[in-house]
C-alpha atoms as a PDB file:
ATOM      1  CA  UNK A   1      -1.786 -24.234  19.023  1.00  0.00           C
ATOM      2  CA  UNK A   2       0.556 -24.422  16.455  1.00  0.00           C
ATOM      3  CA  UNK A   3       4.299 -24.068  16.473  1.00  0.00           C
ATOM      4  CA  UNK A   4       4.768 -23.237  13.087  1.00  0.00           C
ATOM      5  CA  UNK A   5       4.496 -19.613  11.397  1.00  0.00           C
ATOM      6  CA  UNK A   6       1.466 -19.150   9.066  1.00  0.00           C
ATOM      7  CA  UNK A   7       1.951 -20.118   5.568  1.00  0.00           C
ATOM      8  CA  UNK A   8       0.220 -17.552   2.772  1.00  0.00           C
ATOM      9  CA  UNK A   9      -0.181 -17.956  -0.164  1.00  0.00           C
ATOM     10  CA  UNK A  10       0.477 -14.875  -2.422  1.00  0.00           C
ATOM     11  CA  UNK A  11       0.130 -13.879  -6.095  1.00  0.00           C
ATOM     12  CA  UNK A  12       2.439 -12.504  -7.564  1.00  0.00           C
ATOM     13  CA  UNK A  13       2.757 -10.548 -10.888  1.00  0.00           C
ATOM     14  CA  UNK A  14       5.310 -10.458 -13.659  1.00  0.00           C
ATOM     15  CA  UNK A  15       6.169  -7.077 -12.680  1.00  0.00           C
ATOM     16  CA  UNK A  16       7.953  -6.331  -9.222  1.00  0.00           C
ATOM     17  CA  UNK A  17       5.405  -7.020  -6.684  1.00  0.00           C
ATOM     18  CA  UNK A  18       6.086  -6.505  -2.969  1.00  0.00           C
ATOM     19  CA  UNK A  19       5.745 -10.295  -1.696  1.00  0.00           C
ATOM     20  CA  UNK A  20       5.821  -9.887   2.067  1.00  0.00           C
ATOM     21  CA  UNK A  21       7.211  -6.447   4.331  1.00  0.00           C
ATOM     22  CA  UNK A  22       7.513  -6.497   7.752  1.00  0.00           C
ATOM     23  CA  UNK A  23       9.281  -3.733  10.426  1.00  0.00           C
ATOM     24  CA  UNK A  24      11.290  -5.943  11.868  1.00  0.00           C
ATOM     25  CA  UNK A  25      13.759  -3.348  14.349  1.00  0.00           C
ATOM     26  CA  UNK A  26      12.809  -5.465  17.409  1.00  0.00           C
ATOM     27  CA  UNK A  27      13.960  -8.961  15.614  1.00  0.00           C
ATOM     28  CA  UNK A  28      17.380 -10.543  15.383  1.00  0.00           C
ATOM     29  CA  UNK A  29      17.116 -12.905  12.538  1.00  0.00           C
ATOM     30  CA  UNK A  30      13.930 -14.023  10.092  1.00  0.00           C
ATOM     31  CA  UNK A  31      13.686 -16.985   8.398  1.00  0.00           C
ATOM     32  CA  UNK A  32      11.931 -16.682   4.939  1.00  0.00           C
ATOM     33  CA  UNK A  33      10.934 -19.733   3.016  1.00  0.00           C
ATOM     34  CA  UNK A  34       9.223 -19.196  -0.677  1.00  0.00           C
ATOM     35  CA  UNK A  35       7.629 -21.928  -2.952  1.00  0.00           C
ATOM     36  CA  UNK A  36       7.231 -21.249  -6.156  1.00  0.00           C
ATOM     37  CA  UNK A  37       3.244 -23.167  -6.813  1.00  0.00           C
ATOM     38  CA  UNK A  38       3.403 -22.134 -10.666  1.00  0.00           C
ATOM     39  CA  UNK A  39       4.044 -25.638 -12.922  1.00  0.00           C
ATOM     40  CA  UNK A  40       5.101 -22.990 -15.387  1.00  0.00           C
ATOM     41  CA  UNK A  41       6.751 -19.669 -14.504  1.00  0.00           C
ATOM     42  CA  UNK A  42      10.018 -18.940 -12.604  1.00  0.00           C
ATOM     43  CA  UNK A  43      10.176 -16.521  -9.167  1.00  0.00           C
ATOM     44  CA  UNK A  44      12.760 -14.368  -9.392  1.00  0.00           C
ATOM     45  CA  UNK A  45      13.006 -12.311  -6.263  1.00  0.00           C
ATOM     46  CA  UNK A  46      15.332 -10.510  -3.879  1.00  0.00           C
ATOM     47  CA  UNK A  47      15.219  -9.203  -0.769  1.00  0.00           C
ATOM     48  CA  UNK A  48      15.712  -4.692   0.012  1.00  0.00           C
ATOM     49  CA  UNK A  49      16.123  -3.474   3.630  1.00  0.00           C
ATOM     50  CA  UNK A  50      16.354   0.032   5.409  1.00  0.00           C
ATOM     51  CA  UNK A  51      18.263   0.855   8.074  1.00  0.00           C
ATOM     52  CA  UNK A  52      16.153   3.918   9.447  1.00  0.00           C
ATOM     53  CA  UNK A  53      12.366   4.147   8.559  1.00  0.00           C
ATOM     54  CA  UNK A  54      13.057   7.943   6.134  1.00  0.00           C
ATOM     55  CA  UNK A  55      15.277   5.859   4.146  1.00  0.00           C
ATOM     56  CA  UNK A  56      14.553   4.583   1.010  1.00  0.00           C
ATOM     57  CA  UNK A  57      14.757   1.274   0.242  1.00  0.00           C
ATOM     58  CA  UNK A  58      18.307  -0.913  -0.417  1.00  0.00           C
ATOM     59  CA  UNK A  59      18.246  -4.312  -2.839  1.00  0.00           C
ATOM     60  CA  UNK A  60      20.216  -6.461  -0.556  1.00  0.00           C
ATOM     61  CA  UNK A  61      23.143  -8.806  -2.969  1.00  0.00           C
ATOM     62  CA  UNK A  62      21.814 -11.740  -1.221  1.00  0.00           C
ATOM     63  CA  UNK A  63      21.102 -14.002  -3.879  1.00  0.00           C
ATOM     64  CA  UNK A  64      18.578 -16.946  -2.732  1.00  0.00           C
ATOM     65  CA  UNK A  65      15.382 -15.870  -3.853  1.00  0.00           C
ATOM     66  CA  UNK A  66      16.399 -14.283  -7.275  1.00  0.00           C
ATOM     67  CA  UNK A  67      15.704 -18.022  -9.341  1.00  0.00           C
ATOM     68  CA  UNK A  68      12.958 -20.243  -7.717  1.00  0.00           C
ATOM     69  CA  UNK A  69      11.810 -22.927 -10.291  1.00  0.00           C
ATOM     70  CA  UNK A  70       8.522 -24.213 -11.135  1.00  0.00           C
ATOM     71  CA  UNK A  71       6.793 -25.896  -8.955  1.00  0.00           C
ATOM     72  CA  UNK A  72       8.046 -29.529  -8.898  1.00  0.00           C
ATOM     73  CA  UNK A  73      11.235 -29.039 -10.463  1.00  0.00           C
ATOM     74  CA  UNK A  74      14.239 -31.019  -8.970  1.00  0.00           C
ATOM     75  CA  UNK A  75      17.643 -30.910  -9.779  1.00  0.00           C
ATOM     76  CA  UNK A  76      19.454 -34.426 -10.934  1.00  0.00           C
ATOM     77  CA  UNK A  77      19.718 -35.905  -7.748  1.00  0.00           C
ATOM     78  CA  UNK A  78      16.027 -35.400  -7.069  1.00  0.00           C
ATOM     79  CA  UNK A  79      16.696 -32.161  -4.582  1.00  0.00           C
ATOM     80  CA  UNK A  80      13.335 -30.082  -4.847  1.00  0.00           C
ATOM     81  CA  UNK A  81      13.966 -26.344  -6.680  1.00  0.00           C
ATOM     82  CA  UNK A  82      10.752 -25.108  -6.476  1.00  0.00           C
ATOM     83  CA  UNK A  83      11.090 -23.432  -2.787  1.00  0.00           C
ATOM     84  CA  UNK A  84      14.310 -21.470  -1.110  1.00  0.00           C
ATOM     85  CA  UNK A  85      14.556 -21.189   2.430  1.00  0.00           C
ATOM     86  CA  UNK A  86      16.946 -18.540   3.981  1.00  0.00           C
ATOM     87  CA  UNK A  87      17.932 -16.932   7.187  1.00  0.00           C
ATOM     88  CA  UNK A  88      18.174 -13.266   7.477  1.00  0.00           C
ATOM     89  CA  UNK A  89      20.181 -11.324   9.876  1.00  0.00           C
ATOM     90  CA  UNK A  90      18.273  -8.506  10.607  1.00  0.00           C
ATOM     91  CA  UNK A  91      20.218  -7.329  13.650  1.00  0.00           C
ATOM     92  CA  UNK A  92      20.923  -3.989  11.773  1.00  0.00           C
ATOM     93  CA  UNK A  93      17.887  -3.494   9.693  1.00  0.00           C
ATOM     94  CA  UNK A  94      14.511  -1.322  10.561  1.00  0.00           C
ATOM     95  CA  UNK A  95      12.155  -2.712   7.741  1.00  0.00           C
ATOM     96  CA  UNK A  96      12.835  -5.663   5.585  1.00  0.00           C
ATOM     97  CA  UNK A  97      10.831  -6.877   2.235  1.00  0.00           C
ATOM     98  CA  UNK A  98      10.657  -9.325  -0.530  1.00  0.00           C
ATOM     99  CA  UNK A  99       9.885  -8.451  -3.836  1.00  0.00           C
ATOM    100  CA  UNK A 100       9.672 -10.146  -6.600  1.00  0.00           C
ATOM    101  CA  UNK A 101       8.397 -11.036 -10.575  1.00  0.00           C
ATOM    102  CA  UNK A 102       7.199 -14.281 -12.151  1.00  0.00           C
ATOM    103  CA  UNK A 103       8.461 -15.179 -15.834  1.00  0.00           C
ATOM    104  CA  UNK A 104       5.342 -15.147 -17.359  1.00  0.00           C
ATOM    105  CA  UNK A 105       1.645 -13.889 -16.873  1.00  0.00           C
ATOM    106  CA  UNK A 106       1.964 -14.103 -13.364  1.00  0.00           C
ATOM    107  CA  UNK A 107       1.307 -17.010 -10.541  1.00  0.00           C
ATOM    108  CA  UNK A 108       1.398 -17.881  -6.781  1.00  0.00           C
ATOM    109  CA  UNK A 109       3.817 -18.637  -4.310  1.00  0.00           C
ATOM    110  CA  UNK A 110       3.633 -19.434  -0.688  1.00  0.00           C
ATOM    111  CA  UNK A 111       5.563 -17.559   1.948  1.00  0.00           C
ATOM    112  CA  UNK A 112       6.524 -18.377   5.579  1.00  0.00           C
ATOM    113  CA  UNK A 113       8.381 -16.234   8.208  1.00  0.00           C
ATOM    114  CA  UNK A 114       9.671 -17.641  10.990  1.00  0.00           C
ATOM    115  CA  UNK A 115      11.292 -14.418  13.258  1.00  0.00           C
ATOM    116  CA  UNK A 116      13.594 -14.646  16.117  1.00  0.00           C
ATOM    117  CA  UNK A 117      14.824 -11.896  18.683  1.00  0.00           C
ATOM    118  CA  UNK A 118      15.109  -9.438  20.747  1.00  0.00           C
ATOM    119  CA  UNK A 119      17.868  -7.291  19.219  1.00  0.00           C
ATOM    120  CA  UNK A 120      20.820  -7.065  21.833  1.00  0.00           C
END
């Protein structure tokens, strides 16, 4: 049995598409990692939350999602930019989501979740 969190792989359109959802009111923190597997097209995504489950949803100003590069882009020191990995503190949230567009006709990108909790 594995120890790591199942990685999907998701299309995605170049219009906002929901990318993964998840009620997360019994977590703490989740750790979302996105790859961008498109040679050509940029992700641009961010993350929207709700506090209660009646609300509607809340873009979040957390940036780290909103410019993934193609896949195997790297910056001048050979860092990768085609994949973002972020923690989430979720300690006051009831339903989290990442949405998200790709520059062009549309592509994939792969998405992992790890979660942590019990909320205090």
């Amino acid at each position: 049995m594995s120890l790591d969190p199942p990685v999907v792989t998701l299309p995605v359109a170049p219009t906002a598409t929901v990318v993964w959802s998840a009620d997360v009111r019994r977590l703490g923190l989740c750790t979302l990692q996105v790859q961008n597997l498109d040679a050509s097209q940029v992700f641009a995504g961010f993350l929207q939350r709700k506090v209660a489950g009646e609300l509607g949803w809340s873009t979040s100003t957390m940036p780290d999602f909103s410019s993934i590069q193609p896949a195997g882009s790297l910056d001048g020191d050979g860092n990768p930019l085609d994949a973002v990995t972020a923690d989430v503190d979720v300690e006051g949230t009831a339903e989290l989501r990442l949405v998200g567009r790709m520059s062009g006709a549309g592509g994939d990108v792969s998405v992992s979740v790890r979660t942590s909790g019990p909320k205090r």
